[in-house]
N, C-alpha and C. Protein backbone atom coordinates (compact mmCIF):
# COMPACT_ATOMS: atom_id res chain seq x y z
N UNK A 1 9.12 -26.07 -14.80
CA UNK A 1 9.61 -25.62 -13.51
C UNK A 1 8.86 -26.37 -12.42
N UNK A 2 9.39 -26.91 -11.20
CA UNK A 2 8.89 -27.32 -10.19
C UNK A 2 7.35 -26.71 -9.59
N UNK A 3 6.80 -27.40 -9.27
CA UNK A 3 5.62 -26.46 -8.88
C UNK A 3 5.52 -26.56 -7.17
N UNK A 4 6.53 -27.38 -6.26
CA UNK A 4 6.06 -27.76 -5.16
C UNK A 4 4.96 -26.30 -4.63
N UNK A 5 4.80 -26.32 -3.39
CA UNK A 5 3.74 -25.13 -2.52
C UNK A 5 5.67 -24.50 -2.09
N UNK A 6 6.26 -25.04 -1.37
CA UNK A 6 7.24 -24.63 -0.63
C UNK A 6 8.38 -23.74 -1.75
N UNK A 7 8.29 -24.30 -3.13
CA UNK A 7 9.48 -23.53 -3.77
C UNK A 7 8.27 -22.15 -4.08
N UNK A 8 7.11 -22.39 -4.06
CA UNK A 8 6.18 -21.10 -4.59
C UNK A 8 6.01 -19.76 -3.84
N UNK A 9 6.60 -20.59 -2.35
CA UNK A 9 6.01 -20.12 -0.65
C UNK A 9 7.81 -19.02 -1.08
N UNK A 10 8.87 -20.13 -1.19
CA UNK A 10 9.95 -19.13 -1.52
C UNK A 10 9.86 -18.24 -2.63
N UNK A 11 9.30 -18.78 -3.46
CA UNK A 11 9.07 -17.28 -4.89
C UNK A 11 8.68 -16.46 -4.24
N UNK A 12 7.94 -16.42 -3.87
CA UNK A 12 6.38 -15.05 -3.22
C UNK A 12 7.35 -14.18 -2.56
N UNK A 13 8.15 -15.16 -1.41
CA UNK A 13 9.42 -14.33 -0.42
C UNK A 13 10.47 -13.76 -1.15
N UNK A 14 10.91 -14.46 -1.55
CA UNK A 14 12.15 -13.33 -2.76
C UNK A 14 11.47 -12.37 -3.52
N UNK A 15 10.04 -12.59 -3.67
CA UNK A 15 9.81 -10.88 -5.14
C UNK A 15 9.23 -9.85 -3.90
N UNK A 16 8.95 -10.73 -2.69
CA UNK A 16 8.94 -9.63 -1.58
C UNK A 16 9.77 -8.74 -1.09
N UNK A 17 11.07 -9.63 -0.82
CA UNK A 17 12.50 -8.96 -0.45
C UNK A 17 12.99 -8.24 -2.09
N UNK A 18 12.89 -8.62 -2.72
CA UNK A 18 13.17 -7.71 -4.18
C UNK A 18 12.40 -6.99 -4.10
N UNK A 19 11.04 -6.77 -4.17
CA UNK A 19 10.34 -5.06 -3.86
C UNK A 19 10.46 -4.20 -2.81
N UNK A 20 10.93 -4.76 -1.73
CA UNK A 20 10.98 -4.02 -0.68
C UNK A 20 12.78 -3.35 -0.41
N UNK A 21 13.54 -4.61 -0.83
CA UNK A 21 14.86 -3.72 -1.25
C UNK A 21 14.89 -2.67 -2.02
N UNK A 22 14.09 -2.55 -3.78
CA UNK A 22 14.33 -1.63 -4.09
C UNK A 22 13.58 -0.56 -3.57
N UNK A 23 12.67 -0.72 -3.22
CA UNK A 23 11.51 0.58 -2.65
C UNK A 23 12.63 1.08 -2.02
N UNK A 24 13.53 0.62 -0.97
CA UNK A 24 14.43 1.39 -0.07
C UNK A 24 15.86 1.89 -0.77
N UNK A 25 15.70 0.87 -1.87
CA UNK A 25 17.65 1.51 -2.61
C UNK A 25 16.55 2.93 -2.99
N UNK A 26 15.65 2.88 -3.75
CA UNK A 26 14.98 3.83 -4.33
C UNK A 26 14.72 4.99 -3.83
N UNK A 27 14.16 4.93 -2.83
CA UNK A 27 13.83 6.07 -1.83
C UNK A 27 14.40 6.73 -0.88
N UNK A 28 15.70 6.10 -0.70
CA UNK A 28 16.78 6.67 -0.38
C UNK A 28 16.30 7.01 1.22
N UNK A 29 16.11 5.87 2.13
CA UNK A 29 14.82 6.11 3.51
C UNK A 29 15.63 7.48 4.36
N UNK A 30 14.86 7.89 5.15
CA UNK A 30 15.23 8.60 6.05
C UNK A 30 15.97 8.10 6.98
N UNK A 31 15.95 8.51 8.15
CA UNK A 31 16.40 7.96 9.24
C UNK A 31 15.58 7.01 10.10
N UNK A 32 14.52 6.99 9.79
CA UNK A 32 13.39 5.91 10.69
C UNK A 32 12.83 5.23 9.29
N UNK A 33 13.05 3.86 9.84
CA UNK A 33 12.27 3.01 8.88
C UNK A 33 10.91 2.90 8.88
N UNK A 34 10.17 3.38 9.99
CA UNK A 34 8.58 3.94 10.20
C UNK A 34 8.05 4.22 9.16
N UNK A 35 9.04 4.99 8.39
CA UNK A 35 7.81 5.47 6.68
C UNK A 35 7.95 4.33 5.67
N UNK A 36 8.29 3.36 6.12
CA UNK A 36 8.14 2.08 5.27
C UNK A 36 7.47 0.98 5.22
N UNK A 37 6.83 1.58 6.84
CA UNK A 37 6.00 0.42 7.95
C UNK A 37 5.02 -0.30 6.64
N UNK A 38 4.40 0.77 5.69
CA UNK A 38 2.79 0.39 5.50
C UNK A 38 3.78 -0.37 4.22
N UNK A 39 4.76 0.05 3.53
CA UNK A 39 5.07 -0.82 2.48
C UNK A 39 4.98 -2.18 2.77
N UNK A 40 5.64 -2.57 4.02
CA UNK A 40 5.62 -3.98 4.12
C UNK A 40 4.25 -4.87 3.94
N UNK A 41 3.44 -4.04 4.53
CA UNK A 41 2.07 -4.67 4.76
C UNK A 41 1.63 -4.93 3.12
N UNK A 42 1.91 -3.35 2.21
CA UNK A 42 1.57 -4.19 0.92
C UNK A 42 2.59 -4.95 0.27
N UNK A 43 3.48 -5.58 0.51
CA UNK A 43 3.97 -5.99 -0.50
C UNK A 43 3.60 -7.66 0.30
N UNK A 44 3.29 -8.43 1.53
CA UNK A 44 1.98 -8.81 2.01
C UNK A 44 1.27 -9.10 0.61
N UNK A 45 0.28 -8.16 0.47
CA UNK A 45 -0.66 -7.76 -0.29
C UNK A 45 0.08 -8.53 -1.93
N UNK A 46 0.47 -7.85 -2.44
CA UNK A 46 1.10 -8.18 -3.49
C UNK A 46 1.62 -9.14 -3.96
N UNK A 47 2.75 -10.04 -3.18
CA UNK A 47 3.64 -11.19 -3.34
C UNK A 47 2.65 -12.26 -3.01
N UNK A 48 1.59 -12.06 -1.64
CA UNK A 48 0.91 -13.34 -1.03
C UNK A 48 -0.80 -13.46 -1.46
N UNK A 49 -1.03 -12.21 -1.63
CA UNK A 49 -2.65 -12.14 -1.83
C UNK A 49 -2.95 -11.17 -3.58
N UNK A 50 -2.29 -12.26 -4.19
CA UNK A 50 -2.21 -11.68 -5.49
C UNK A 50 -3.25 -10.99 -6.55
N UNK A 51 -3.78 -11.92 -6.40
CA UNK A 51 -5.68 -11.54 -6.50
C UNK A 51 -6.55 -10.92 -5.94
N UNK A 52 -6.54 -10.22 -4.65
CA UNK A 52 -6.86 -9.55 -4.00
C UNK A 52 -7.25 -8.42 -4.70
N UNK A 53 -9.18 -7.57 -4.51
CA UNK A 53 -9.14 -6.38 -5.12
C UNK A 53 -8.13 -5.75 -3.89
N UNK A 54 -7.99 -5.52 -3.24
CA UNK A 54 -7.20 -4.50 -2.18
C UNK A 54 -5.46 -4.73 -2.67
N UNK A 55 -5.38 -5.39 -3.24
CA UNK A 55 -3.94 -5.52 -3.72
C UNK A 55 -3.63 -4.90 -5.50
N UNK A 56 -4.84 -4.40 -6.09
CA UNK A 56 -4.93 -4.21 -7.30
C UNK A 56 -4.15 -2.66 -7.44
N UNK A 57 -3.89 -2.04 -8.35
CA UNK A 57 -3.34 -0.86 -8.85
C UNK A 57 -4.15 0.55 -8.05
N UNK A 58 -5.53 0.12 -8.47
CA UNK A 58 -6.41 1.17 -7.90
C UNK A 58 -6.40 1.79 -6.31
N UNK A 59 -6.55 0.21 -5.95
CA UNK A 59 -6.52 0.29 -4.24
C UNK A 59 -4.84 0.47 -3.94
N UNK A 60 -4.11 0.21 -4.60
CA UNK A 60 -2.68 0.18 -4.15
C UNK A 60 -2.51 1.65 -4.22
N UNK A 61 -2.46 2.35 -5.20
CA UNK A 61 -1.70 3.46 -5.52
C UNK A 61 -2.55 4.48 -5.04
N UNK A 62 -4.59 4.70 -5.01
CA UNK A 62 -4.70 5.27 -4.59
C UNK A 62 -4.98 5.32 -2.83
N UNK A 63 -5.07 4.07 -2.49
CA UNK A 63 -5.11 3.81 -0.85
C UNK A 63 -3.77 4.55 -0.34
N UNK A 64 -2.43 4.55 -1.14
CA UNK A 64 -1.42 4.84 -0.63
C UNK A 64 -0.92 5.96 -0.73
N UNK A 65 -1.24 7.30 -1.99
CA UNK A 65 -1.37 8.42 -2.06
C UNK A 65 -2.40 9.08 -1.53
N UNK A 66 -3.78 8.92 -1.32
CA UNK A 66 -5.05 9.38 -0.53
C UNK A 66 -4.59 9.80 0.81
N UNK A 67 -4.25 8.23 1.35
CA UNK A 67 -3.91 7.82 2.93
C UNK A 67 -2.95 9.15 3.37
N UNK A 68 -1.83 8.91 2.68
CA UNK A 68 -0.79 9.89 2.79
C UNK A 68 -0.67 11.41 2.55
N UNK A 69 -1.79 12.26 1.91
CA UNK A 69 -2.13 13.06 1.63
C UNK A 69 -3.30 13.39 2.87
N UNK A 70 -3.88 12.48 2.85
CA UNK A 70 -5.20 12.90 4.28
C UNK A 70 -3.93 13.11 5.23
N UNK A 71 -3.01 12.26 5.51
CA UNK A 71 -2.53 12.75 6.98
C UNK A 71 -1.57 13.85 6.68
N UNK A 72 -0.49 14.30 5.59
CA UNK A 72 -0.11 15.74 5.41
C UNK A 72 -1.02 16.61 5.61
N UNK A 73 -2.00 16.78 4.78
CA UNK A 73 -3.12 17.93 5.17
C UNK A 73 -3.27 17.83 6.71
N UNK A 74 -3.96 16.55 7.29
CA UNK A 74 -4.56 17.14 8.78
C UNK A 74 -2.92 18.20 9.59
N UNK A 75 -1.88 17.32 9.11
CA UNK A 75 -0.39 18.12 10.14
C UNK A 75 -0.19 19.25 10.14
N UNK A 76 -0.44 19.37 8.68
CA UNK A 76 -0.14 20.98 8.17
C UNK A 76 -0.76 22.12 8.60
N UNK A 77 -2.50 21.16 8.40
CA UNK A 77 -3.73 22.22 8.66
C UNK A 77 -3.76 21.97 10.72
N UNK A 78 -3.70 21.16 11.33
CA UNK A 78 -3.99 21.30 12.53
C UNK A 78 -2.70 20.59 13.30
N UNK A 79 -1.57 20.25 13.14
CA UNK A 79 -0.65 19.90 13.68
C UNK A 79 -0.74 18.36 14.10
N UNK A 80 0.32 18.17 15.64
CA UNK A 80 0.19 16.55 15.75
C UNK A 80 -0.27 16.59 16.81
N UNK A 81 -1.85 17.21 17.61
CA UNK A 81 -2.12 16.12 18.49
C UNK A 81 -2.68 15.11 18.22
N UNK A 82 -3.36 14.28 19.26
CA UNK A 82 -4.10 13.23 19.57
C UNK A 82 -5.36 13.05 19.05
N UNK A 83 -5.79 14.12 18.96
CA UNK A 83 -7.59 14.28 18.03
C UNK A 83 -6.95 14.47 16.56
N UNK A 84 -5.66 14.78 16.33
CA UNK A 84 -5.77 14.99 14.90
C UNK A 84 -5.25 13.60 13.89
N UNK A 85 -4.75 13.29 14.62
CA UNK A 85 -4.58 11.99 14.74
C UNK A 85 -5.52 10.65 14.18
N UNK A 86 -6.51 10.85 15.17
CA UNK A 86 -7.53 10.34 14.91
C UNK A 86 -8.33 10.78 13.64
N UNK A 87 -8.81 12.13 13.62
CA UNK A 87 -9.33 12.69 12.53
C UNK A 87 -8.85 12.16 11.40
N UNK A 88 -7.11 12.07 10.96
CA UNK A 88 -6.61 11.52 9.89
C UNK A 88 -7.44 10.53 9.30
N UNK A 89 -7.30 9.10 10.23
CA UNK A 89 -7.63 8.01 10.54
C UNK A 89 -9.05 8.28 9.81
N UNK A 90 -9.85 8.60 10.51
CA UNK A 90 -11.24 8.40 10.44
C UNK A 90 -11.35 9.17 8.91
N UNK A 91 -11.28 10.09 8.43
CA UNK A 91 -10.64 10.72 6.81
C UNK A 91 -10.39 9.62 6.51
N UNK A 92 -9.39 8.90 6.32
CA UNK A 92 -8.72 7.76 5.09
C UNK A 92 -9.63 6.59 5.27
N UNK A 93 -10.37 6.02 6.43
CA UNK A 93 -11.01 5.14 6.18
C UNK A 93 -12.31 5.42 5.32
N UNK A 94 -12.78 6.79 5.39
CA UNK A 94 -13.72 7.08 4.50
C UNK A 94 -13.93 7.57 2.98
N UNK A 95 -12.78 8.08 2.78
CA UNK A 95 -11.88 8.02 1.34
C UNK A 95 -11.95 7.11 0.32
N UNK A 96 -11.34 5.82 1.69
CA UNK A 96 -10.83 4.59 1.21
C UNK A 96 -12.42 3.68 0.69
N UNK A 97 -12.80 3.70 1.69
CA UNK A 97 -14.33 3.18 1.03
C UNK A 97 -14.94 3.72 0.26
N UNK A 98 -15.30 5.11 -0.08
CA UNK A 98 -16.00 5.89 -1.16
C UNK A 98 -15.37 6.10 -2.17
N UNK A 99 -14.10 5.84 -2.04
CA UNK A 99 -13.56 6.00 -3.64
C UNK A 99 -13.26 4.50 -4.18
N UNK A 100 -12.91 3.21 -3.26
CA UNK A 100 -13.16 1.87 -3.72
C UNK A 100 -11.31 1.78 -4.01
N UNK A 101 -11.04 2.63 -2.67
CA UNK A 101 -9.45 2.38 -2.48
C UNK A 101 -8.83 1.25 -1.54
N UNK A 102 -9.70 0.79 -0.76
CA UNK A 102 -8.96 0.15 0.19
C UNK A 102 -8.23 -0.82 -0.11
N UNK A 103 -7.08 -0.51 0.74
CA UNK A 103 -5.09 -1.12 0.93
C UNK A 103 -5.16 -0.98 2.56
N UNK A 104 -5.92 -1.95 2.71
CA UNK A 104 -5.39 -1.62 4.23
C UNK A 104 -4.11 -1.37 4.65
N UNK A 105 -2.58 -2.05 4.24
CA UNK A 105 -1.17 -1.44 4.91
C UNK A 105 -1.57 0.38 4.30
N UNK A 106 -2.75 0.86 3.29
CA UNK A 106 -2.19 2.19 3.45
C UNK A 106 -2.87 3.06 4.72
N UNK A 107 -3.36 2.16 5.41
CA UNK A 107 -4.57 2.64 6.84
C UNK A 107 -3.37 3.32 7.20
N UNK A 108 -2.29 3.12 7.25
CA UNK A 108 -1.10 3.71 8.40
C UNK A 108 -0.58 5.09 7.71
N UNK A 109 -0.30 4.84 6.73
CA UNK A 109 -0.09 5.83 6.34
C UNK A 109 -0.17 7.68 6.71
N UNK A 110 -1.57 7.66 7.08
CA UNK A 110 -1.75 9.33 7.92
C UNK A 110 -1.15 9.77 9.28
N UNK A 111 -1.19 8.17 9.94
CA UNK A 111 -0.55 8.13 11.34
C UNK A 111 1.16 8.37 10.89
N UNK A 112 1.74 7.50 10.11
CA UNK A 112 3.20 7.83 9.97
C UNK A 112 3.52 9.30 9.28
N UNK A 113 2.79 9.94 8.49
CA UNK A 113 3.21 11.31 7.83
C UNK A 113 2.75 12.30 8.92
N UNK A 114 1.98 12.27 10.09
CA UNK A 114 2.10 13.14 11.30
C UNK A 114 2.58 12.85 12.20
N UNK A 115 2.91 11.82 12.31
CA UNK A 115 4.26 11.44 12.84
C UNK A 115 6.07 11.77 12.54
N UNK A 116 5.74 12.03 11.60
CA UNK A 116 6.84 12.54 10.51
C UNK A 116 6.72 13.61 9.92
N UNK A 117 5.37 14.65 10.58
CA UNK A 117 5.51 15.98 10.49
C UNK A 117 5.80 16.19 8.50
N UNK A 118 5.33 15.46 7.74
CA UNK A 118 5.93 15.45 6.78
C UNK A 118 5.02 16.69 5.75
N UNK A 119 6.01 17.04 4.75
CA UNK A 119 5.32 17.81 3.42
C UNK A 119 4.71 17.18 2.47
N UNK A 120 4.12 18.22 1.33
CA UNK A 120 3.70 17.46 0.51
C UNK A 120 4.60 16.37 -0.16
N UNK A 121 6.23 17.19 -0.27
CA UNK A 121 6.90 16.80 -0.86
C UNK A 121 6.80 14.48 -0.45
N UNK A 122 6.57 14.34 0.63
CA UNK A 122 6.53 13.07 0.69
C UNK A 122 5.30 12.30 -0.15
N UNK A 123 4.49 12.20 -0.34
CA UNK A 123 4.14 12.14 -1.78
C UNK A 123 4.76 11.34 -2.98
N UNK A 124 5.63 12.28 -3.03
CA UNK A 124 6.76 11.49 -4.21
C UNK A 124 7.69 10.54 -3.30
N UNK A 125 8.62 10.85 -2.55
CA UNK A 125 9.20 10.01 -1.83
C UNK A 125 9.52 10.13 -0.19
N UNK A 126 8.65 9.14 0.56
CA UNK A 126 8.68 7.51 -0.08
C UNK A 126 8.01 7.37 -0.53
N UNK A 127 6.12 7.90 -0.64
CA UNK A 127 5.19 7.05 -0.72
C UNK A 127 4.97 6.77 -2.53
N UNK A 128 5.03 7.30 -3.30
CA UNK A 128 4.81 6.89 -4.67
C UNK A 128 6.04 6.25 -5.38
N UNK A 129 7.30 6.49 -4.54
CA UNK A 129 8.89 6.06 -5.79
C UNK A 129 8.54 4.52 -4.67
N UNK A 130 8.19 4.36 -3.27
CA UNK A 130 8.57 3.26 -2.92
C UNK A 130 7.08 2.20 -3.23
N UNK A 131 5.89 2.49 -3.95
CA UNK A 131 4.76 2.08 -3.97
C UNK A 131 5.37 1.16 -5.87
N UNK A 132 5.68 2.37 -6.49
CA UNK A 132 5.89 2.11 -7.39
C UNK A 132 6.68 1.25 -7.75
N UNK A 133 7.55 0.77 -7.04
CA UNK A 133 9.02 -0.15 -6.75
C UNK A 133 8.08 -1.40 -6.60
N UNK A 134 7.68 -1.11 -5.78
CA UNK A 134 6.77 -2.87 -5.46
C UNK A 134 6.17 -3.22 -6.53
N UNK A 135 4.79 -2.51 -7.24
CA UNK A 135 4.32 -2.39 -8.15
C UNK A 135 5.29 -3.53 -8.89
N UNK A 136 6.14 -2.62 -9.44
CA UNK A 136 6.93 -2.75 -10.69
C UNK A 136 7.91 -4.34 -10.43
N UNK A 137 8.20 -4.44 -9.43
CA UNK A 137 8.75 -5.57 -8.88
C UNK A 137 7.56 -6.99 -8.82
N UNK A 138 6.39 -6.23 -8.57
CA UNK A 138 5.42 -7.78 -8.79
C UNK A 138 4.85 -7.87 -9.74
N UNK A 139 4.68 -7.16 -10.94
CA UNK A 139 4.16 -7.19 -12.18
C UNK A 139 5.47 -7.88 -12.89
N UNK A 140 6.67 -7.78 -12.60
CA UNK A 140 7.66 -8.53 -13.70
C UNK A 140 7.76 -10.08 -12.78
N UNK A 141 7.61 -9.85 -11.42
CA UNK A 141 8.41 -11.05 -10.63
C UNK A 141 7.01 -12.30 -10.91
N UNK A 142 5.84 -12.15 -10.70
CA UNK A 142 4.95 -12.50 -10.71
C UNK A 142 4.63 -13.35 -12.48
N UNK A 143 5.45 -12.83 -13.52
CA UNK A 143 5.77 -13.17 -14.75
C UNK A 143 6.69 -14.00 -14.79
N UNK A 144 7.58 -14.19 -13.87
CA UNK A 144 8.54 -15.24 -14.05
C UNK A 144 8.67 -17.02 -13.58
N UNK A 145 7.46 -16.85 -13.29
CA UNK A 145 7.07 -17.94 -12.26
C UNK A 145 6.20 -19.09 -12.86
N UNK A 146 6.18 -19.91 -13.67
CA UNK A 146 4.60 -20.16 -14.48
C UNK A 146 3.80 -20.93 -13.37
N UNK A 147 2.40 -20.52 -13.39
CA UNK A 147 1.33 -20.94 -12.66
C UNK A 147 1.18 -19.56 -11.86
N UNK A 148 1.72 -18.87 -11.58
CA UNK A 148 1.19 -17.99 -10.53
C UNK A 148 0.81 -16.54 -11.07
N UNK A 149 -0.03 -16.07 -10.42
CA UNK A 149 -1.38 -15.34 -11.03
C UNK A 149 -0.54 -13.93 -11.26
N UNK A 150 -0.65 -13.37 -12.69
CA UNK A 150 -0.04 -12.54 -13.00
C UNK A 150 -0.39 -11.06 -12.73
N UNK A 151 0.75 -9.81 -11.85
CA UNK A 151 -0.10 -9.13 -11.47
C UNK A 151 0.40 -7.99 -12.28
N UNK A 152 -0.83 -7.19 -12.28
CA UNK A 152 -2.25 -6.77 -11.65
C UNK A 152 -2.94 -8.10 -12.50
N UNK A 153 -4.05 -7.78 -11.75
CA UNK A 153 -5.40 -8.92 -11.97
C UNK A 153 -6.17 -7.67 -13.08
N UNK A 154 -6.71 -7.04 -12.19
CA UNK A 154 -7.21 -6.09 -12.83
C UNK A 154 -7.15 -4.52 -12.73
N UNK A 155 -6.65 -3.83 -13.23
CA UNK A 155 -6.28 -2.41 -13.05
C UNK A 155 -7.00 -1.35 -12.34
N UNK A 156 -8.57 -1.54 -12.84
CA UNK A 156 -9.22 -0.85 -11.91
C UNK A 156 -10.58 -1.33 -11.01
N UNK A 157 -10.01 -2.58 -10.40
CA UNK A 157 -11.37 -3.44 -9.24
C UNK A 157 -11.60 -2.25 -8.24
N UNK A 158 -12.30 -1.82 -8.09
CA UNK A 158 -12.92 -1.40 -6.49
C UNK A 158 -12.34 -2.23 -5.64
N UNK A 159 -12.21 -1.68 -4.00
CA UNK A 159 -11.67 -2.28 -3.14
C UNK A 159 -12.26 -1.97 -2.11
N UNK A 160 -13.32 -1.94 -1.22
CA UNK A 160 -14.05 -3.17 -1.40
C UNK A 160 -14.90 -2.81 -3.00
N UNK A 161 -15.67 -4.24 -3.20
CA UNK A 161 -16.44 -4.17 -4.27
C UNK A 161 -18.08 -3.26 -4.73
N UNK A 162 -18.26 -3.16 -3.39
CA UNK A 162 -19.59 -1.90 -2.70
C UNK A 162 -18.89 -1.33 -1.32
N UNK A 163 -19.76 -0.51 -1.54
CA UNK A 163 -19.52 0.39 -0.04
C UNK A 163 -19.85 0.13 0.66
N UNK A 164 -21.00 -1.43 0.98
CA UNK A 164 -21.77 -1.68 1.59
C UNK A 164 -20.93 -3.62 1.90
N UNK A 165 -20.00 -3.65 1.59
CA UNK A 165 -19.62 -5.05 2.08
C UNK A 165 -19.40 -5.56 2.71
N UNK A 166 -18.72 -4.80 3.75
CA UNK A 166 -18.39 -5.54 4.98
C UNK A 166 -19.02 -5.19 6.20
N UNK A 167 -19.90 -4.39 5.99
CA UNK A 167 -20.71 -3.15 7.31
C UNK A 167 -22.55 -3.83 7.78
N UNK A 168 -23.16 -3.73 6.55
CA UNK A 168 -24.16 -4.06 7.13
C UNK A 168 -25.00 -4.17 5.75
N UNK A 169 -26.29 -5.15 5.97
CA UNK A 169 -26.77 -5.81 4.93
C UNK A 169 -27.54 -4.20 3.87
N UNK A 170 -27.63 -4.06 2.74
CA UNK A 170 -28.32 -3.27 1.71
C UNK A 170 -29.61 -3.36 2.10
């Protein structure tokens, strides 16, 4: 098979638009495409930064169920203002580092489910039927390609690799 950069640059883009189509045949979206915002960012993640711990299973699935669960709880438990808001936020970034989840597209995540006033029920869909779509779309698409790095890399990398990586020296 050809290896140019430009037919590779188009692979990456088609298993993008193929995960992100089905995430949406799948999930059957609401009326605002807002709860899909953070998918895009991973599939980003997935199609372009293949190797990435933040693109791995761990950080994917739990950055994106955590995220989304911190911001149901804060809606439920304190509604949608402006401090709660934040609170979400500041919750998932600390989650995300102590449990060795970070997905940054799932940073959004708490902001869009109190935004969307949402239940647990979201959870399952969008955030796990449309997480799982991608998933499943770059683990086969990523196989069809020879030379390009087959995903997952590794199932369970930390994301970051310490808690201490990007903040300030040990």
């Amino acid at each position: 098979m050809h290896r140019s950069p430009i037919i590779r640059l188009l692979w990456c883009a088609l298993g993008a638009a193929a995960g992100i189509g089905l995430a949406l045949l799948l999930s059957s979206p609401p009326a605002s495409p807002f709860f899909f915002a953070s998918l895009g960012g991973s599939a980003v993640f997935l199609f372009g930064l293949t190797r990435a711990p933040a693109a791995q299973p761990r950080a994917l699935l739990g950055g994106h169920l955590g995220g989304a669960l911190i911001g149901i709880a804060c809606y439920q438990l304190f509604g949608d203002s402006l401090w709660v808001y934040i609170l979400a936020q500041v919750l998932v970034l600390w989650y995300m580092l102590f449990t060795g989840t970070v997905h940054p597209p799932a940073g959004a995540n708490p902001i869009i489910m109190i935004h969307g006033h949402c239940s647990v029920l979201a959870l399952w869909e969008p955030v796990l039927v449309g997480v799982l779509s991608l998933a499943l779309v770059a683990a086969i698409w990523s196989r069809l390609y020879p030379g390009l790095s087959h995903y997952p890399i590794a199932w369970l990398d930390r994301s970051p690799p310490s808690l201490f990586w990007g903040g300030w020296d040990k």
